[in-house]
Protein backbone atom coordinates (compact mmCIF):
# COMPACT_ATOMS: atom_id res chain seq x y z
CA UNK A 1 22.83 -26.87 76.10
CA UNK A 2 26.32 -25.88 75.89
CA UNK A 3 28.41 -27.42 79.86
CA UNK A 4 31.03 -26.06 81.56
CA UNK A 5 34.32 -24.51 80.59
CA UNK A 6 37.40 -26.60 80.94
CA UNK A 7 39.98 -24.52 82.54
CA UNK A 8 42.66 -27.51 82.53
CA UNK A 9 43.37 -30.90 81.57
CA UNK A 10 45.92 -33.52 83.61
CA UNK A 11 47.79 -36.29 82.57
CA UNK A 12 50.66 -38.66 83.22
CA UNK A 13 52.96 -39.13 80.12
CA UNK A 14 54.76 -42.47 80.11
CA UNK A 15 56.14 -44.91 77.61
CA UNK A 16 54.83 -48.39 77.66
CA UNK A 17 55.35 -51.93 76.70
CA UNK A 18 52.77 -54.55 74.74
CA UNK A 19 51.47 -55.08 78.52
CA UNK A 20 51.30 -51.74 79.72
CA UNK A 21 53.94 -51.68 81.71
CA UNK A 22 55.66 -48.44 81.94
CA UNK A 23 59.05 -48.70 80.62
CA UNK A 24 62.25 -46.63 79.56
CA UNK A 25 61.69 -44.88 76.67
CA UNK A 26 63.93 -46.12 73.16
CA UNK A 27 65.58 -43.32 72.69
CA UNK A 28 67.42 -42.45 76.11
CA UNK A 29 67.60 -44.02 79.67
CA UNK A 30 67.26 -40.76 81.05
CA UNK A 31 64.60 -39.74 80.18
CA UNK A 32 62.04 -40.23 83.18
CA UNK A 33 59.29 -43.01 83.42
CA UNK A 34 56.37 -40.40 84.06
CA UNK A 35 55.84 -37.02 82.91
CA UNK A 36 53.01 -34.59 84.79
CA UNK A 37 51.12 -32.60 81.86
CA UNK A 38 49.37 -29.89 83.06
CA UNK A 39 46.76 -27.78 79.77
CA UNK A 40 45.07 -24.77 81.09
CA UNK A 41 43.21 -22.60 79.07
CA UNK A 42 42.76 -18.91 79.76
CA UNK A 43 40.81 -16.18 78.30
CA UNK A 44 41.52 -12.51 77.26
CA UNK A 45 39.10 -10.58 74.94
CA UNK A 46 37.85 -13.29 72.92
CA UNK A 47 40.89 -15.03 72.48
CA UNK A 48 41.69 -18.69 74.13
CA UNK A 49 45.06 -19.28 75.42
CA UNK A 50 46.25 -22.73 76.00
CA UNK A 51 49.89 -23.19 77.96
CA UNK A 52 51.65 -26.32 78.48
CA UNK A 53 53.41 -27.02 81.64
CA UNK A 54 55.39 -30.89 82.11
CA UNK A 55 57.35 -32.31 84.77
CA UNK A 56 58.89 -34.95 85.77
CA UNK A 57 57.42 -37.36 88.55
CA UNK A 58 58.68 -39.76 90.95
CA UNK A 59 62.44 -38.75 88.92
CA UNK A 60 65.83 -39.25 90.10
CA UNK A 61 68.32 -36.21 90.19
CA UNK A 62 69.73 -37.20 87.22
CA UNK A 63 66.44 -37.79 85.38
CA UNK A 64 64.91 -33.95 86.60
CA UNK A 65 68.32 -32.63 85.44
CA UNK A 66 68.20 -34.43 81.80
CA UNK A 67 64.26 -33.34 81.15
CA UNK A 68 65.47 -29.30 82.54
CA UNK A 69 68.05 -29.47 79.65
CA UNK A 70 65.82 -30.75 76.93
CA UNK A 71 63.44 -27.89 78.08
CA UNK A 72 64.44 -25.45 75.05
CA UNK A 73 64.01 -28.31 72.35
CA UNK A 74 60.84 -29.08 73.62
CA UNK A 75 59.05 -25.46 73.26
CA UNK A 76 60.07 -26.07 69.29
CA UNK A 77 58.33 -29.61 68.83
CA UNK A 78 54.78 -28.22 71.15
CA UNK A 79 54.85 -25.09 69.53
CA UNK A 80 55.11 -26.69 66.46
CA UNK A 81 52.36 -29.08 66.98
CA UNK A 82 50.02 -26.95 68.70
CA UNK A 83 50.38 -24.26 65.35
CA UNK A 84 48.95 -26.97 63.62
CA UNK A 85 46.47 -27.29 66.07
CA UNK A 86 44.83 -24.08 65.98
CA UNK A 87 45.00 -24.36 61.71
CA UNK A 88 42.86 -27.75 61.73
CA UNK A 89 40.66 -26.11 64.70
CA UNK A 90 40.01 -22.90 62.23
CA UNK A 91 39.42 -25.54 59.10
CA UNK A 92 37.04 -27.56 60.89
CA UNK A 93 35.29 -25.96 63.71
């Protein structure tokens, strides 16, 4: 019996320490403490499209305005990771 189709996944993105804790992460102090991740998978002849959308959460000014600017980096690393994604989905699914 095959269940339903996912349309999205959510999660909150944060760095931690040995307790849990949410903390700053090690490589900048603006970067902010919690990052909405929103998945959603669409559809279109066959073919499954997944898009990433992130934001930050419960950010100061400065925080929103340091995560807008590393916007364009970002779409290298994801895209990067998600090519290698579909390869080990096509390999071993």
């Amino acid at each position: 019996m095959v269940g339903p189709a996912f349309e999205k996944i959510v999660w909150v993105n944060s760095f931690s320490d040995e307790a849990g804790n949410i903390v700053r992460a090690p490589f900048s102090d603006l970067i902010p403490l919690e990052i909405r991740n929103v998945v959603t998978f669409s559809e279109n002849n066959g073919v499954t499209t997944m898009t990433l959308c992130s934001g930050p959460i419960n950010a100061t000014e400065e925080e929103r305005s340091f995560f807008e600017g590393m916007l364009e980096s970002m779409q290298e690393g994801f895209g990067g990771t998600f090519d290698q994604l579909e390869e080990y989905l096509a390999d071993h699914c």
